[in-house]
C-alpha atoms as a PDB file:
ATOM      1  CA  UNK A   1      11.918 -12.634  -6.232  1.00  0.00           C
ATOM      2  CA  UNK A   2      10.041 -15.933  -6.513  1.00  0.00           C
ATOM      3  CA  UNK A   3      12.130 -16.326  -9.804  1.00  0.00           C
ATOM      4  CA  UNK A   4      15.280 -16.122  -7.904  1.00  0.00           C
ATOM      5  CA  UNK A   5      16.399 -13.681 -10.766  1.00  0.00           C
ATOM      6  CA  UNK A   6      16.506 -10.255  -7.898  1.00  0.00           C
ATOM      7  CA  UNK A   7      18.299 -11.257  -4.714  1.00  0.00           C
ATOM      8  CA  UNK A   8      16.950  -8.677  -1.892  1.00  0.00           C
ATOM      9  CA  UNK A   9      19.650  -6.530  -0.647  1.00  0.00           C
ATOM     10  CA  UNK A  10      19.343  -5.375   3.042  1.00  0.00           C
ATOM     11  CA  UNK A  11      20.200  -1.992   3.529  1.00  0.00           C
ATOM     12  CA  UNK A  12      19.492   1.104   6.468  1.00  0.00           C
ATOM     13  CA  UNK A  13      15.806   2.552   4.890  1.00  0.00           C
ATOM     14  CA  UNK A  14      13.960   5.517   5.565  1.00  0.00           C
ATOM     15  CA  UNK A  15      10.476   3.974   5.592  1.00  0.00           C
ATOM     16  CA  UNK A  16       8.750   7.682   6.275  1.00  0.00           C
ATOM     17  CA  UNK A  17      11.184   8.737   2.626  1.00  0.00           C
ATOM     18  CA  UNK A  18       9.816   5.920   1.059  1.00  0.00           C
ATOM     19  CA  UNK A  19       5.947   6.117   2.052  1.00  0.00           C
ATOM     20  CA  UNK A  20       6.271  10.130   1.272  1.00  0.00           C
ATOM     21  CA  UNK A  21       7.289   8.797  -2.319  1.00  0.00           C
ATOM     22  CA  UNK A  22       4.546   6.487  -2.385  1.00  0.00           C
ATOM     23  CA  UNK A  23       2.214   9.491  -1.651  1.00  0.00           C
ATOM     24  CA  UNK A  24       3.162  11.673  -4.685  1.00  0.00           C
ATOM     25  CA  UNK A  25       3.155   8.638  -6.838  1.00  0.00           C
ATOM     26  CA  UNK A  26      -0.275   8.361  -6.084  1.00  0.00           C
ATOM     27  CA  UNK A  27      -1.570  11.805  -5.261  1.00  0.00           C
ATOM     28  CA  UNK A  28      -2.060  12.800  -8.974  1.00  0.00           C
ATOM     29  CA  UNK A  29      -4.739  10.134  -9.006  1.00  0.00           C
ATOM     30  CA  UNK A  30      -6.365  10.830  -5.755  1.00  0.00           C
ATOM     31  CA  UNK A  31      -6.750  14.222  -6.618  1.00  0.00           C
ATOM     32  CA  UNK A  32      -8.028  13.933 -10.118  1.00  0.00           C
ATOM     33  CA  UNK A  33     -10.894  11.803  -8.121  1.00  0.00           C
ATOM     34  CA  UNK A  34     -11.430  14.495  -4.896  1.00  0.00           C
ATOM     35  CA  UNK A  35      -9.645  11.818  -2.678  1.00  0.00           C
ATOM     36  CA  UNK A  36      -7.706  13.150   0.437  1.00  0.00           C
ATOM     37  CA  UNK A  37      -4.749  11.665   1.735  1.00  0.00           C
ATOM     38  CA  UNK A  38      -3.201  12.510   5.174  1.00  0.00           C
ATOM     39  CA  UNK A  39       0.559  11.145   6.456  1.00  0.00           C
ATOM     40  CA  UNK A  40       1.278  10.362   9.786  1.00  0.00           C
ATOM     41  CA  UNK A  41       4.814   9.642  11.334  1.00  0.00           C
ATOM     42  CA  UNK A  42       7.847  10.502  12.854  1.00  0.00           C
ATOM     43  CA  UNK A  43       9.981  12.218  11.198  1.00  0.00           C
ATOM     44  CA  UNK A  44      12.161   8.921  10.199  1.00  0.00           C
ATOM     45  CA  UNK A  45      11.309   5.557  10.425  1.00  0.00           C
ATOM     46  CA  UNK A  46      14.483   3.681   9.907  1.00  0.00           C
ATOM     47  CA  UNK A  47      14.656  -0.390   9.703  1.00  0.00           C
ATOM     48  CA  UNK A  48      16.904  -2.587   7.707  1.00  0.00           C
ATOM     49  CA  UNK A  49      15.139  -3.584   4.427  1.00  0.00           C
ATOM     50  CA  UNK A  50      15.265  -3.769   0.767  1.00  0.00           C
ATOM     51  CA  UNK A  51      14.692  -0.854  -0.714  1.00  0.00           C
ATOM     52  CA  UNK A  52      13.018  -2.069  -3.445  1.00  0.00           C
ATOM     53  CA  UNK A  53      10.147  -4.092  -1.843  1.00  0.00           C
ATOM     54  CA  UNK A  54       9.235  -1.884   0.772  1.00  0.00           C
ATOM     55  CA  UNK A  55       8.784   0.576  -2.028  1.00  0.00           C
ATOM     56  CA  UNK A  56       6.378  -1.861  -4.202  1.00  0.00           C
ATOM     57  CA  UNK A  57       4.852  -2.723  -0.733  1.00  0.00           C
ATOM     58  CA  UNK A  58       3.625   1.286  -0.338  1.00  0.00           C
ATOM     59  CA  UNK A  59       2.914   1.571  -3.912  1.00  0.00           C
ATOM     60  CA  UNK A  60       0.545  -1.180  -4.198  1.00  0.00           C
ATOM     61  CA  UNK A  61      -1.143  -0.545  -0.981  1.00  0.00           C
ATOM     62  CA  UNK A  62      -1.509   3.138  -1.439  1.00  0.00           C
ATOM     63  CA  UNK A  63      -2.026   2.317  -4.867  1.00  0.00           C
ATOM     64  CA  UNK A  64      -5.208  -0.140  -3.658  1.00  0.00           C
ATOM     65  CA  UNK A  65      -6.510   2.624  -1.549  1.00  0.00           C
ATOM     66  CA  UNK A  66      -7.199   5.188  -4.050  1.00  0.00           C
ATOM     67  CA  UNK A  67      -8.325   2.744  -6.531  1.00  0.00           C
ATOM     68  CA  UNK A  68     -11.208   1.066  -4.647  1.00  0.00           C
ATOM     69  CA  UNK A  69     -11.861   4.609  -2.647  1.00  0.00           C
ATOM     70  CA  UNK A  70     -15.098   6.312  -3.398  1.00  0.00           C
ATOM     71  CA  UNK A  71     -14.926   9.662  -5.204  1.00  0.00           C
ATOM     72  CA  UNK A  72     -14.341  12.748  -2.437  1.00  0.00           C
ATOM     73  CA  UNK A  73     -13.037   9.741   0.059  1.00  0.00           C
ATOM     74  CA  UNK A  74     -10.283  10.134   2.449  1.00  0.00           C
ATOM     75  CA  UNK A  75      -6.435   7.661   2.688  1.00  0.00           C
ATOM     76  CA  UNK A  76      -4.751   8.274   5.836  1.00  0.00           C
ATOM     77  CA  UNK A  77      -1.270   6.255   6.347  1.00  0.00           C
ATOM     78  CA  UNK A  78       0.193   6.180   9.896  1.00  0.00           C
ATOM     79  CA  UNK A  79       3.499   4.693  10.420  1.00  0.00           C
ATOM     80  CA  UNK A  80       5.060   4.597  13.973  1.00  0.00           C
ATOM     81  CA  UNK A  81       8.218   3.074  15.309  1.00  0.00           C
ATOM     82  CA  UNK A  82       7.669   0.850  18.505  1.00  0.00           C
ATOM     83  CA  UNK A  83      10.660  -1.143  19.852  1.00  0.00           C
ATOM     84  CA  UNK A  84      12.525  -2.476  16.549  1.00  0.00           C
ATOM     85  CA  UNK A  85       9.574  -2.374  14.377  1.00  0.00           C
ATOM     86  CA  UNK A  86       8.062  -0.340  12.130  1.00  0.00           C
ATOM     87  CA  UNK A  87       4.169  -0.223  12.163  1.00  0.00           C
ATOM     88  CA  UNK A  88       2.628   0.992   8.701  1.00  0.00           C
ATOM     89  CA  UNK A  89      -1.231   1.419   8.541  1.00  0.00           C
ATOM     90  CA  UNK A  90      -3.203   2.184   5.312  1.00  0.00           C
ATOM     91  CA  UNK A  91      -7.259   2.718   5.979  1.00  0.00           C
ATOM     92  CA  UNK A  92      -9.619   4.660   3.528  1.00  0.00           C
ATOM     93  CA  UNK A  93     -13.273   5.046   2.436  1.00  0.00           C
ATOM     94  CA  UNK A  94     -13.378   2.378   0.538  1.00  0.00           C
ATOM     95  CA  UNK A  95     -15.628  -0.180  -0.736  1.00  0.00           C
ATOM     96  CA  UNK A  96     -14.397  -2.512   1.890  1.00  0.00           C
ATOM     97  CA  UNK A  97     -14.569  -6.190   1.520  1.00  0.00           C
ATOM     98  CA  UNK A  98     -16.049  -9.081   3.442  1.00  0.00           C
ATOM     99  CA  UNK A  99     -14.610 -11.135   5.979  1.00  0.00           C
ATOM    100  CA  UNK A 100     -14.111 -14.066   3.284  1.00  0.00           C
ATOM    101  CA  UNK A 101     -12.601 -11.874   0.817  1.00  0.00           C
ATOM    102  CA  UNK A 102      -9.931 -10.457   3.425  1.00  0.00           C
ATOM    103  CA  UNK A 103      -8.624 -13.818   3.956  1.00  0.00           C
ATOM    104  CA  UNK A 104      -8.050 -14.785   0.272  1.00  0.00           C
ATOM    105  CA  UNK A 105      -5.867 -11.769   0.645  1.00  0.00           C
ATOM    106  CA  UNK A 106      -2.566 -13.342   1.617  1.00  0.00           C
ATOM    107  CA  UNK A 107      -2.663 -16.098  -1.054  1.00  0.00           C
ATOM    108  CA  UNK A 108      -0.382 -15.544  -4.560  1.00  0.00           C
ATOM    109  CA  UNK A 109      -2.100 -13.728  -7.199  1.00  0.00           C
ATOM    110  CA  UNK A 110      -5.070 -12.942  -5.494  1.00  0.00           C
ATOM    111  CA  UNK A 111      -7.609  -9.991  -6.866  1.00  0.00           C
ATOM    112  CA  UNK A 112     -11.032  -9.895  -5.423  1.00  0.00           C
ATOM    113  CA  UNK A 113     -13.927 -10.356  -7.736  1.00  0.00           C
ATOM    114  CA  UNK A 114     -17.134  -8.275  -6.813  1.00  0.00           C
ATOM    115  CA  UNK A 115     -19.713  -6.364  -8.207  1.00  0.00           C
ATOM    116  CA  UNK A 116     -18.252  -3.626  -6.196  1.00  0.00           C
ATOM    117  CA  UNK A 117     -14.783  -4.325  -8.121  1.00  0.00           C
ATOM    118  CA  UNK A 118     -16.347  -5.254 -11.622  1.00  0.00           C
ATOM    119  CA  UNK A 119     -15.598  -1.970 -13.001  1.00  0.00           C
ATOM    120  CA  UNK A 120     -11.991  -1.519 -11.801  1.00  0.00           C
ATOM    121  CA  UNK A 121      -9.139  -2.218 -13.658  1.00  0.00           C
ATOM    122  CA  UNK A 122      -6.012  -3.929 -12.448  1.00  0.00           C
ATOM    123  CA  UNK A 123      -3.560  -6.042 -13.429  1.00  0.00           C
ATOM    124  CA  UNK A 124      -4.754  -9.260 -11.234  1.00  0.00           C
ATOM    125  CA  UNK A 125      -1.668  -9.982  -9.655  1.00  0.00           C
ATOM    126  CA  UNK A 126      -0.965  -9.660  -5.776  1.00  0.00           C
ATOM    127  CA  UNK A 127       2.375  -9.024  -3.513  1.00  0.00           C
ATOM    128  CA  UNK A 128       2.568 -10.649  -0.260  1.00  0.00           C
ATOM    129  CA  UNK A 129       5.636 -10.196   1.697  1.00  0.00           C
END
């Protein structure tokens, strides 16, 4: 997007469709390493959004959660609807981070550098939206 080369298109989204995709794109992962994951919703979710975004949005943070999860840990995503919003939250047994590295979060290309994350591979590149 920051290239200007993919304009967002704005369309009526399923977010609960879109997380339950998210889920099986990561479940093969969480269950080679023992980790749970449990969905909580309504049965739709529906906002105006791009697709495409709110799908990388999921992805990476459902991604992130089975990645820096302990072996046998638990992901639970809860998304509720409250007025015209649509609430999405991602916790797990992670390794957590520190108050300083939780701010750095929101910056461009972040990736948090730890001797907790030394051993983990990823690509180094952060999505904010």
């Amino acid at each position: 997007m920051e290239s200007g080369e993919k304009q967002r298109e704005l369309t009526r989204v399923d977010v609960v469709e879109i997380a339950r995709g998210a889920v099986e794109t990561v479940r093969p992962d969480a269950e080679t390493r023992q980790i749970t994951i449990h969905f909580g919703g309504p049965e739709t979710a529906p906002m105006t959004a791009d697709h495409g975004e709110i799908e990388i949005i999921l992805n990476n943070l459902l991604s992130n959660a089975v990645k820096y999860n302990r072996d046998g840990g638990r992901i639970d995503i809860d998304l509720s609807v409250d007025d015209a919003r649509v609430n999405i939250r991602v916790s797990d047994t992670g390794i957590g981070m520190t108050a300083d590295e939780a701010a750095r979060l929101f910056n461009d290309f972040v990736r948090i550098h730890t001797d907790k994350t030394r051993d983990i591979w990823a690509a180094g590149w952060g999505c904010r939206w």
